[in-house]
PDB file of N, CA and C in Angstrom:
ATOM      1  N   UNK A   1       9.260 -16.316  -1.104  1.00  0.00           N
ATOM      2  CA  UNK A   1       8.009 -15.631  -0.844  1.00  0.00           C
ATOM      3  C   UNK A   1       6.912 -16.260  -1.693  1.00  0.00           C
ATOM      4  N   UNK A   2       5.898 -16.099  -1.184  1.00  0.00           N
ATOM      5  CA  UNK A   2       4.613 -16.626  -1.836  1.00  0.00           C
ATOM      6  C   UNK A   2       3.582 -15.753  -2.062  1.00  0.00           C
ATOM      7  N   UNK A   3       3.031 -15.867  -2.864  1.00  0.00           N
ATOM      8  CA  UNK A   3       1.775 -14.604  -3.425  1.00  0.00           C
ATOM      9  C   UNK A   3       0.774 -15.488  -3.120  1.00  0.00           C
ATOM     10  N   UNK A   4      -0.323 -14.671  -2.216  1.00  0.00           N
ATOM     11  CA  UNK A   4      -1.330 -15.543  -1.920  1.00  0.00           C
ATOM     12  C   UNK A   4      -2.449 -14.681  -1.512  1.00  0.00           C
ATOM     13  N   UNK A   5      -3.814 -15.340  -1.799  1.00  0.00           N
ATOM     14  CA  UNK A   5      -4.977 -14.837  -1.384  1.00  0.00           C
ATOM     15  C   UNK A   5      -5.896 -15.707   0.061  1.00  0.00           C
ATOM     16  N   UNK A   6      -6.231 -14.530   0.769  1.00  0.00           N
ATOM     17  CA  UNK A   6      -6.468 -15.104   2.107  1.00  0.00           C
ATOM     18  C   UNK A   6      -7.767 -15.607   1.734  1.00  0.00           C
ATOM     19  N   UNK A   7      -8.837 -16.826   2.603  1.00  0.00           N
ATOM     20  CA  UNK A   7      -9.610 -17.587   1.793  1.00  0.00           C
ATOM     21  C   UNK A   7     -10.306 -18.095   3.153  1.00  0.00           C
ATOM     22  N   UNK A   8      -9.900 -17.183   4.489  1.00  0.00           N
ATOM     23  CA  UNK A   8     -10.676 -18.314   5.418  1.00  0.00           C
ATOM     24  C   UNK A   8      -9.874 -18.060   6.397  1.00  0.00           C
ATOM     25  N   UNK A   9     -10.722 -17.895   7.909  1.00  0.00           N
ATOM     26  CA  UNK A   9     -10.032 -18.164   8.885  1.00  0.00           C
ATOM     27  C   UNK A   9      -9.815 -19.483   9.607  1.00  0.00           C
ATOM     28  N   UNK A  10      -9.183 -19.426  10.962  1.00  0.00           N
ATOM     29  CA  UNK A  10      -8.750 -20.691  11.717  1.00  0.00           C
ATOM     30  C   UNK A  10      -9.036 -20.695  12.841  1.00  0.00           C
ATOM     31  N   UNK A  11      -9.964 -21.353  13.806  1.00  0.00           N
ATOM     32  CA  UNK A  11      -9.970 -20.933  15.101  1.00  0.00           C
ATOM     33  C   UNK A  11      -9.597 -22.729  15.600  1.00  0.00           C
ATOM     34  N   UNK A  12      -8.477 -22.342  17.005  1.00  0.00           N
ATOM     35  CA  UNK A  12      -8.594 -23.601  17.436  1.00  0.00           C
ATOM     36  C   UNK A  12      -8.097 -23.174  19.125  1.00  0.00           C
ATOM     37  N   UNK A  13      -9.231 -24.016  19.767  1.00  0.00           N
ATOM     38  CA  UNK A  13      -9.194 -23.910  20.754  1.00  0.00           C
ATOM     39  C   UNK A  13      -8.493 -24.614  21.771  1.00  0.00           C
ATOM     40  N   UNK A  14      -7.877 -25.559  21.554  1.00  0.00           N
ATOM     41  CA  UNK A  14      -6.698 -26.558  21.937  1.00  0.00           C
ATOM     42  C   UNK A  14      -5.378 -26.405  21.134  1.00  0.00           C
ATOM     43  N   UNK A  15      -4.370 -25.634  21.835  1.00  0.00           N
ATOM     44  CA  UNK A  15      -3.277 -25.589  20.820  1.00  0.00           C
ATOM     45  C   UNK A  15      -2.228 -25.465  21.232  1.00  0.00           C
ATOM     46  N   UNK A  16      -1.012 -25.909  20.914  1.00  0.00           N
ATOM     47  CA  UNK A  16       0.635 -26.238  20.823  1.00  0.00           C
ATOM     48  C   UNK A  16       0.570 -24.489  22.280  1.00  0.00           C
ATOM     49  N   UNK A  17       1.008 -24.344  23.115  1.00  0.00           N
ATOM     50  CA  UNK A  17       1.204 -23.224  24.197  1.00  0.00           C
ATOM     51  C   UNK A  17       1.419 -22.280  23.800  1.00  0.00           C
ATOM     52  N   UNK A  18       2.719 -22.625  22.259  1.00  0.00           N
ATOM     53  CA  UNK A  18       3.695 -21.308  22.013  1.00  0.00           C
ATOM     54  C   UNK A  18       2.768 -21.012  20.847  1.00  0.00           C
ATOM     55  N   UNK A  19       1.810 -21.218  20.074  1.00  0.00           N
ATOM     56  CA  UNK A  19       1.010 -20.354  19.604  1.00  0.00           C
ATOM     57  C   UNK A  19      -0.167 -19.515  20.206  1.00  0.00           C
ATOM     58  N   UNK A  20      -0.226 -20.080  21.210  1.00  0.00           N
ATOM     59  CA  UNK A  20      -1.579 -19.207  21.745  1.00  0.00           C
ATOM     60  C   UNK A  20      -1.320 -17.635  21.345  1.00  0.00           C
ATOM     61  N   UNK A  21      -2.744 -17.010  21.457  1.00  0.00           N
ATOM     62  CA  UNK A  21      -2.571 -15.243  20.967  1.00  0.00           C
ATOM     63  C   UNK A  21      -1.931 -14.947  19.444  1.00  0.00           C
ATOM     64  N   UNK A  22      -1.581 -16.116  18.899  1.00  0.00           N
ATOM     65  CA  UNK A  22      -1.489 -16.108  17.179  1.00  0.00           C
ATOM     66  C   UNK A  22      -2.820 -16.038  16.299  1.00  0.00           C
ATOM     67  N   UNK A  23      -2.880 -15.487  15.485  1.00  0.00           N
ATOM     68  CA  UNK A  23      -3.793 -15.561  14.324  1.00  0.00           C
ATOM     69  C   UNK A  23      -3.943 -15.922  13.257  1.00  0.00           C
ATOM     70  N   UNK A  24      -4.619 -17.151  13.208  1.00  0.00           N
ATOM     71  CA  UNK A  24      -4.042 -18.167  11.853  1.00  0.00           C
ATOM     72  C   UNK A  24      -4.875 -17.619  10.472  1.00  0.00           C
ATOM     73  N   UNK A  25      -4.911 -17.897   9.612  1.00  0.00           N
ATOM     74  CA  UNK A  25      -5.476 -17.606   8.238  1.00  0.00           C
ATOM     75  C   UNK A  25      -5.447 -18.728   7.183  1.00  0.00           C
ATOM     76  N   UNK A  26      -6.269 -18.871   6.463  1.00  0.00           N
ATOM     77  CA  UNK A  26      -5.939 -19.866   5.357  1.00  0.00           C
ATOM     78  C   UNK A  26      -5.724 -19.131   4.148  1.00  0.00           C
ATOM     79  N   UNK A  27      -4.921 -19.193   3.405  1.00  0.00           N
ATOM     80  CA  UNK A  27      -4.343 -18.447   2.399  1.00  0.00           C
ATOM     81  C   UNK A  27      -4.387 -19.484   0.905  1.00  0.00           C
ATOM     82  N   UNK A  28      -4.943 -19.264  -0.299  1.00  0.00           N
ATOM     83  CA  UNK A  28      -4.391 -20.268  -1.467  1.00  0.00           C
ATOM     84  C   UNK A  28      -3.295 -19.582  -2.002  1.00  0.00           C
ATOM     85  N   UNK A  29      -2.355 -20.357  -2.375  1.00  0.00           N
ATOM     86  CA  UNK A  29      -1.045 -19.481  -2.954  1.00  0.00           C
ATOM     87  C   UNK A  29      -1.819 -19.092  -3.957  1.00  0.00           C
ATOM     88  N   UNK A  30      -0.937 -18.505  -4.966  1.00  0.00           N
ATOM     89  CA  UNK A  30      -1.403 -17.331  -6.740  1.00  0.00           C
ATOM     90  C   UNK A  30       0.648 -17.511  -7.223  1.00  0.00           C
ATOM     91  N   UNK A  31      -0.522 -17.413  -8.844  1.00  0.00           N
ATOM     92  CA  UNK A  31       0.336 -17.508  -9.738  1.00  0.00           C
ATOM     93  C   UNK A  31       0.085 -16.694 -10.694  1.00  0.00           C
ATOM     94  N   UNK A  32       0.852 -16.104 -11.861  1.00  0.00           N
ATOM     95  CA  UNK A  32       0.382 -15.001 -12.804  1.00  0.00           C
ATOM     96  C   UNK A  32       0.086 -16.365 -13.533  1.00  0.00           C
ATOM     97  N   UNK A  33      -0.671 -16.116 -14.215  1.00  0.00           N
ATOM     98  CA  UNK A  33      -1.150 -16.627 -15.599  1.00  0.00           C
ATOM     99  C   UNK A  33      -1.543 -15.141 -16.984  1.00  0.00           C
ATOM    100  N   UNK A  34      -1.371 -15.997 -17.809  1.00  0.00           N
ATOM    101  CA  UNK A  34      -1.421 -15.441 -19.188  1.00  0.00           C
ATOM    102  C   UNK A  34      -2.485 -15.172 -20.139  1.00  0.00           C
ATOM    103  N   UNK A  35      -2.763 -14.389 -20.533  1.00  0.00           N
ATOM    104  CA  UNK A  35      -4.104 -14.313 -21.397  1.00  0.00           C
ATOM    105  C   UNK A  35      -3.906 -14.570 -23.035  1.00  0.00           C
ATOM    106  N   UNK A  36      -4.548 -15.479 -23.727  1.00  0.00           N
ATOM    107  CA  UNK A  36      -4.450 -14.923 -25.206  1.00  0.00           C
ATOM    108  C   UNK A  36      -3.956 -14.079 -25.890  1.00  0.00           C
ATOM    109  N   UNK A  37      -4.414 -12.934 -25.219  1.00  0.00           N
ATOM    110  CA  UNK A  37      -4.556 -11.185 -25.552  1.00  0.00           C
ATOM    111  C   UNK A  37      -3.220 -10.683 -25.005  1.00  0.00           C
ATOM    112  N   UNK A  38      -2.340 -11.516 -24.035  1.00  0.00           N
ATOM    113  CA  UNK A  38      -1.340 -11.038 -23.226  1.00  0.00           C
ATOM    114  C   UNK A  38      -1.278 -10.876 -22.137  1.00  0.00           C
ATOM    115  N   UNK A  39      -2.660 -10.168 -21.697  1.00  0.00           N
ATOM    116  CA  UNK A  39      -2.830  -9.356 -20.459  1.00  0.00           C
ATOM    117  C   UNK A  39      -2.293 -10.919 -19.296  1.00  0.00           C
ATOM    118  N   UNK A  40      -2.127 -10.075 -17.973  1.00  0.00           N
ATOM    119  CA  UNK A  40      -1.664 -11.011 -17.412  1.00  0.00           C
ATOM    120  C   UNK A  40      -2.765 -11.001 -15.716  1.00  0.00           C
ATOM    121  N   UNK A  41      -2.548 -12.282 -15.242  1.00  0.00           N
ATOM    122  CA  UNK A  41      -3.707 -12.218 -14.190  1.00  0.00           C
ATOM    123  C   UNK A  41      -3.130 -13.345 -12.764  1.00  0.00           C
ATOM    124  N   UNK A  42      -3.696 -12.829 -11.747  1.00  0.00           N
ATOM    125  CA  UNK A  42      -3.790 -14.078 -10.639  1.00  0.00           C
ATOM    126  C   UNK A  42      -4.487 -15.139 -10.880  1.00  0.00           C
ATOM    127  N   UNK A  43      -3.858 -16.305 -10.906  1.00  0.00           N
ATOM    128  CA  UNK A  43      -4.538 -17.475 -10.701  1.00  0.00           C
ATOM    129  C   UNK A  43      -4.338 -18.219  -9.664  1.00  0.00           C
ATOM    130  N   UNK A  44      -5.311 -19.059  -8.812  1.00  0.00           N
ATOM    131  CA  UNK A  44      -4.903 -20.168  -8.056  1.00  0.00           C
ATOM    132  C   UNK A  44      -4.233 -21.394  -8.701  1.00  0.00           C
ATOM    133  N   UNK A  45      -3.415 -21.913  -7.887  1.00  0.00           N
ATOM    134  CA  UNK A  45      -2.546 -23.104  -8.129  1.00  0.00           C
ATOM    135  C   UNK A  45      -1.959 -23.656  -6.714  1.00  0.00           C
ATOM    136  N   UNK A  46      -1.917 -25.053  -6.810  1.00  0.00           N
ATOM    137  CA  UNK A  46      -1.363 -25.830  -5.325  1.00  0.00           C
ATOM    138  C   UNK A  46      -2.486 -25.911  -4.378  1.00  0.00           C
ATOM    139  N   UNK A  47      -2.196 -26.156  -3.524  1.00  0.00           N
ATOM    140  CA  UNK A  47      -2.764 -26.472  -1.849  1.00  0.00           C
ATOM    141  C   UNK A  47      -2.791 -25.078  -1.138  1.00  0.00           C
ATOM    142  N   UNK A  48      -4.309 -25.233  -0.222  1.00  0.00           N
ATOM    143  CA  UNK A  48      -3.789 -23.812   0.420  1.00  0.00           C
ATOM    144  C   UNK A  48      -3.182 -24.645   1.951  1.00  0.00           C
ATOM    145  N   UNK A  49      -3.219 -23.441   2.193  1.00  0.00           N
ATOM    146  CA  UNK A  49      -1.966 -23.282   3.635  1.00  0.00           C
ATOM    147  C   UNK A  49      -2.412 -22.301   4.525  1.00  0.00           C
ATOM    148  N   UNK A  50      -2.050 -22.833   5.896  1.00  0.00           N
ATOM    149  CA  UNK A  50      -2.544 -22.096   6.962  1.00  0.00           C
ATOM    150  C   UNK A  50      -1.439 -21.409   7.599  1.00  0.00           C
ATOM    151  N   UNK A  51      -1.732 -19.932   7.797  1.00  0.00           N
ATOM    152  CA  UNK A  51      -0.195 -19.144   7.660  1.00  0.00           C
ATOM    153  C   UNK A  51      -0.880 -18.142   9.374  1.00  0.00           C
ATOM    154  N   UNK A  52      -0.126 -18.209   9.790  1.00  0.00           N
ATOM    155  CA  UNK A  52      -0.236 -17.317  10.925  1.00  0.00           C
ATOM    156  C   UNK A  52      -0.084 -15.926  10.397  1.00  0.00           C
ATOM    157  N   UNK A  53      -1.022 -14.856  11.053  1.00  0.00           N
ATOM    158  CA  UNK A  53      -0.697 -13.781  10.820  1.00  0.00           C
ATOM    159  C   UNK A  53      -0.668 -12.303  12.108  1.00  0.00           C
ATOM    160  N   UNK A  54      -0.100 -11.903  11.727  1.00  0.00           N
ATOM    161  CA  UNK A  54       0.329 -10.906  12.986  1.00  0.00           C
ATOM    162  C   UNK A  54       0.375  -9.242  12.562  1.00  0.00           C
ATOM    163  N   UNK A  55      -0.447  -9.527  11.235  1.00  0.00           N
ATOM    164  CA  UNK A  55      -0.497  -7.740  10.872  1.00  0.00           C
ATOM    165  C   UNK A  55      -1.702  -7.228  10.157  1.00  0.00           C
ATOM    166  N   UNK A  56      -2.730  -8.602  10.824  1.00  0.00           N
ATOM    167  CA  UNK A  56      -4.145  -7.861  10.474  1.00  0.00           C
ATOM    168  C   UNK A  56      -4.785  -7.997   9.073  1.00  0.00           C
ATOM    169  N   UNK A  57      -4.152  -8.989   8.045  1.00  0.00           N
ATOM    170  CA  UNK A  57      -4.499  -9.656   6.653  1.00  0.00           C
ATOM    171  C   UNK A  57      -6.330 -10.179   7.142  1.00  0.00           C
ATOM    172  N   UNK A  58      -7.269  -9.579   5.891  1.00  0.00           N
ATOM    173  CA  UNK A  58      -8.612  -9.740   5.816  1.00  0.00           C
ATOM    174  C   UNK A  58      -8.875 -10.694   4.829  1.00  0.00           C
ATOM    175  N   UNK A  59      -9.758 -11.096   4.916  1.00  0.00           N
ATOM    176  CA  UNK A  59     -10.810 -11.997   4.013  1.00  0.00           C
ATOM    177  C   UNK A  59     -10.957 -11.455   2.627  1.00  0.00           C
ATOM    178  N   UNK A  60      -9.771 -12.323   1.567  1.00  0.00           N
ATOM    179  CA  UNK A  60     -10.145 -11.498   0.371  1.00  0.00           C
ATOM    180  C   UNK A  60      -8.788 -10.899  -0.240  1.00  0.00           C
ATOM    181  N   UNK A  61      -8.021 -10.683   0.693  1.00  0.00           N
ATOM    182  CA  UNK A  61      -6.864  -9.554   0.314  1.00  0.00           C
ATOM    183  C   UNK A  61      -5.795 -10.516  -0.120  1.00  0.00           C
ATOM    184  N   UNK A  62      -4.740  -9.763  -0.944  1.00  0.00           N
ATOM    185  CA  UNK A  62      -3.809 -10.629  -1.333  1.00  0.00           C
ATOM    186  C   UNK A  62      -2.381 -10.295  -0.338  1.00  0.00           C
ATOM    187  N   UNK A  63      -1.852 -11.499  -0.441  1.00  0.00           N
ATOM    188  CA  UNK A  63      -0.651 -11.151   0.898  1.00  0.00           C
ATOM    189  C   UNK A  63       0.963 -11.593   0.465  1.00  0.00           C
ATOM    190  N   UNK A  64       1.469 -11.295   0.924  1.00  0.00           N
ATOM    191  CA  UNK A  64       2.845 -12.037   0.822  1.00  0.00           C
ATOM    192  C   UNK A  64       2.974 -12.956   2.239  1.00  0.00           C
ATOM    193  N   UNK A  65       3.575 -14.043   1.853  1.00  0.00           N
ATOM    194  CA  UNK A  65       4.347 -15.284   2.771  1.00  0.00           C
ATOM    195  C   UNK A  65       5.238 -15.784   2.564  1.00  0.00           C
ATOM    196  N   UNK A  66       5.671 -15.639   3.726  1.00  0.00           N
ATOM    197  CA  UNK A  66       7.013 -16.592   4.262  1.00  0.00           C
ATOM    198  C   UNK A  66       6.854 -17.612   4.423  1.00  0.00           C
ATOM    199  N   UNK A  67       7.540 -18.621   4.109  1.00  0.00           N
ATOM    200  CA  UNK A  67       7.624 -20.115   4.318  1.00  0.00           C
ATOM    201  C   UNK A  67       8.621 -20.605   5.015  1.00  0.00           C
ATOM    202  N   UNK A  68       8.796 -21.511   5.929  1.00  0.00           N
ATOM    203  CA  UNK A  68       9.968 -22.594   6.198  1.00  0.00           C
ATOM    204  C   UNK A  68      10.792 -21.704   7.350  1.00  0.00           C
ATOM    205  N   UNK A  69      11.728 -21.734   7.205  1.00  0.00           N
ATOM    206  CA  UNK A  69      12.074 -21.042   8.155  1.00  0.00           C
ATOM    207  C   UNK A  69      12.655 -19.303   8.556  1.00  0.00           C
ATOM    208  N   UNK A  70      12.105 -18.955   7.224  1.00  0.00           N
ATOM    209  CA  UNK A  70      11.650 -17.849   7.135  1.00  0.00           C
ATOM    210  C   UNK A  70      10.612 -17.044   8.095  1.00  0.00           C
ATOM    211  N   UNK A  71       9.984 -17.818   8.349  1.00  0.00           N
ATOM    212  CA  UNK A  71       8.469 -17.996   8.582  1.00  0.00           C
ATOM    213  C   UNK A  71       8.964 -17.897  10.392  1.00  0.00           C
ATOM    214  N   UNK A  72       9.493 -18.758  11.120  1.00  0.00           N
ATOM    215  CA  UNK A  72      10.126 -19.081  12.551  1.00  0.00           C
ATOM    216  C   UNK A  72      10.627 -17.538  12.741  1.00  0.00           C
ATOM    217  N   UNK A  73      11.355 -16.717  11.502  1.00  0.00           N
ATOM    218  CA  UNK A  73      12.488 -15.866  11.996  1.00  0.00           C
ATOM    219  C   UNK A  73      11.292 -14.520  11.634  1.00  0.00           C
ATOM    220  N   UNK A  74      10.485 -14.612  11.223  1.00  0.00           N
ATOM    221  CA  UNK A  74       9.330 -13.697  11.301  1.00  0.00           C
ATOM    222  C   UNK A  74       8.812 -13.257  12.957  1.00  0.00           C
ATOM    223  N   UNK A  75       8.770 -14.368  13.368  1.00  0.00           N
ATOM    224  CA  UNK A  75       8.094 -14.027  14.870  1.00  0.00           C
ATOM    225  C   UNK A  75       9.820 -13.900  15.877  1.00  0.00           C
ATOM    226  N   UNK A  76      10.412 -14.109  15.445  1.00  0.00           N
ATOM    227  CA  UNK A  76      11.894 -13.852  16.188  1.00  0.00           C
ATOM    228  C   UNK A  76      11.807 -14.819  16.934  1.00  0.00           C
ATOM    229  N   UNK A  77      11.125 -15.877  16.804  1.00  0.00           N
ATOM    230  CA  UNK A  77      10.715 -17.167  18.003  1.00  0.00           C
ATOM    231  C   UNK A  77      11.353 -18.199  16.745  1.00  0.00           C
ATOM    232  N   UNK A  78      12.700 -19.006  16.952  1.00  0.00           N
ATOM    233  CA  UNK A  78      13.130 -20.355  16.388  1.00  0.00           C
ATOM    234  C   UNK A  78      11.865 -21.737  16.860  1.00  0.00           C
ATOM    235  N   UNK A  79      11.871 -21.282  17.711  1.00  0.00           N
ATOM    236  CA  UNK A  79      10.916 -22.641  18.529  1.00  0.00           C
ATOM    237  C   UNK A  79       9.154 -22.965  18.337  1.00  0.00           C
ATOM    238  N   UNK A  80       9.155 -22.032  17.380  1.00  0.00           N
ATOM    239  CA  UNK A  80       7.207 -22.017  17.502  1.00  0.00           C
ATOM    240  C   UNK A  80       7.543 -23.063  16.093  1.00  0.00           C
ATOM    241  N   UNK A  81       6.381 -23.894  16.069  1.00  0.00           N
ATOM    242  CA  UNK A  81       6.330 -25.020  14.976  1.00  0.00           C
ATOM    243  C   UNK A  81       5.154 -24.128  14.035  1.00  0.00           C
ATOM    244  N   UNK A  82       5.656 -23.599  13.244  1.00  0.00           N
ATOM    245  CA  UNK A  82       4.592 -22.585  12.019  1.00  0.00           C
ATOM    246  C   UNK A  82       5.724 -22.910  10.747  1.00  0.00           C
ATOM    247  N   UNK A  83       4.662 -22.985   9.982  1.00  0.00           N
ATOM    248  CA  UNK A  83       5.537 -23.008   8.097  1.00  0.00           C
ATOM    249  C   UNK A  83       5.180 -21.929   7.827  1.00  0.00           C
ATOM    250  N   UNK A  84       3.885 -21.020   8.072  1.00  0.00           N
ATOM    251  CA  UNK A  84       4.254 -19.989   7.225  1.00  0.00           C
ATOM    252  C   UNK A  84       3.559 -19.014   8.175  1.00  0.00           C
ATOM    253  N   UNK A  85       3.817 -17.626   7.757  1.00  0.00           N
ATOM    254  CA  UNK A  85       3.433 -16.437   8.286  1.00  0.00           C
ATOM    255  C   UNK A  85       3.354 -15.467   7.267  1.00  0.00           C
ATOM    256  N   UNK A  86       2.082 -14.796   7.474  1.00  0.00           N
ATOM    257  CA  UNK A  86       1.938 -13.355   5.973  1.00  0.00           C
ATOM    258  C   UNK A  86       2.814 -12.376   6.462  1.00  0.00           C
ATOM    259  N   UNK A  87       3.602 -12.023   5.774  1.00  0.00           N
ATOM    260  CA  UNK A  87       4.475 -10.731   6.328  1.00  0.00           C
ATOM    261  C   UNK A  87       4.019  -9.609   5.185  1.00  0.00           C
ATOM    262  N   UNK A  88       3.138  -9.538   4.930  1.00  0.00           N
ATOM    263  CA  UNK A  88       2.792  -8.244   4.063  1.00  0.00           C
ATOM    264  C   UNK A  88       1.501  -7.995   3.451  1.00  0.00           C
ATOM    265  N   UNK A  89       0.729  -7.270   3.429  1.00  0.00           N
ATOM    266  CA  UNK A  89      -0.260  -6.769   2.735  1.00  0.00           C
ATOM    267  C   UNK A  89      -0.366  -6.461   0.734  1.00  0.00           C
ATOM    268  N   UNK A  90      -0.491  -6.868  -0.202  1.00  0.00           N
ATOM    269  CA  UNK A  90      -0.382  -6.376  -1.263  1.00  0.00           C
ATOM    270  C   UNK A  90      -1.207  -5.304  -1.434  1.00  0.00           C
ATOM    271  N   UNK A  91      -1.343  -4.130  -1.394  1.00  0.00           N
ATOM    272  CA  UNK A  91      -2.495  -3.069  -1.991  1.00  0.00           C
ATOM    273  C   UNK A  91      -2.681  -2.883  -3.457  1.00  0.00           C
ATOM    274  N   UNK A  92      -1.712  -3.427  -4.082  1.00  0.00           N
ATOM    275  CA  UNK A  92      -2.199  -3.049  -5.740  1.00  0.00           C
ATOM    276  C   UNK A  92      -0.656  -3.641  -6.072  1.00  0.00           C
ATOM    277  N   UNK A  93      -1.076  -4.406  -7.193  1.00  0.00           N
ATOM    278  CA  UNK A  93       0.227  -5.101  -8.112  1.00  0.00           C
ATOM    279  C   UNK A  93       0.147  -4.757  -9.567  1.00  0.00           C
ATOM    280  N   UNK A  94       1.369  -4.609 -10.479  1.00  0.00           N
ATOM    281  CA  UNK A  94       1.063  -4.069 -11.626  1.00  0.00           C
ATOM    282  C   UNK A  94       2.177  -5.389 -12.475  1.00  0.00           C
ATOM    283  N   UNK A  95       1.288  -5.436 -13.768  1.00  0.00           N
ATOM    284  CA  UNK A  95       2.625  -6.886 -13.994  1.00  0.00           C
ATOM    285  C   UNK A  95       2.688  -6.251 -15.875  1.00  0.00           C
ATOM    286  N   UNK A  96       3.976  -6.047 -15.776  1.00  0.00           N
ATOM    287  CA  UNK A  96       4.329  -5.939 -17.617  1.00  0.00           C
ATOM    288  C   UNK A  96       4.993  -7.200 -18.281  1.00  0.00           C
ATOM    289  N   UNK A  97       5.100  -7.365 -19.171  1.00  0.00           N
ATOM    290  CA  UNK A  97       5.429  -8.599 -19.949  1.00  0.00           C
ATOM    291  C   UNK A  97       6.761  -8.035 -20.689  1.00  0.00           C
TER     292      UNK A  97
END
């Protein structure tokens, strides 16, 4: 799974058949990082990634993703060519040390 913040949509109007009626997203993964003080926080890190989504993830929000073929067994479709898909909404994360 991947912790990630959505950062952008995708529109494409020429596309592979078996995605049509998909909803793509651009997502940057997140990482905790560390404070001086302790406290702990999201940071960006890596490449973002364009993750199909199918449960309504907004501009801004943080998500969970599937990758690889995780991601294929999300849509119950083996055959669609996608690396990743958000399978979750985060509403609030709490992190102790």
């Amino acid at each position: 799974m991947i912790l990630a913040r959505v950062i952008g949509n995708v529109w494409s109007t020429r596309k592979d058949e078996s995605l049509r009626g998909l909803k793509f997203l651009v997502v940057q993964p997140l990482t905790l990082s560390y404070d001086a003080d302790g406290s702990v926080r999201l940071t960006e890190f890596g490449n973002s990634l364009i993750a199909a989504d199918q449960i309504g993830a907004g501009e801004s929000e943080i998500v969970m993703v599937a990758s690889g073929s995780s991601a294929r067994q999300g849509l119950a479709k083996n055959n669609i060519p996608i690396d990743a898909i958000i399978v979750g909404i985060i509403d609030r994360e709490t992190f102790e040390m």
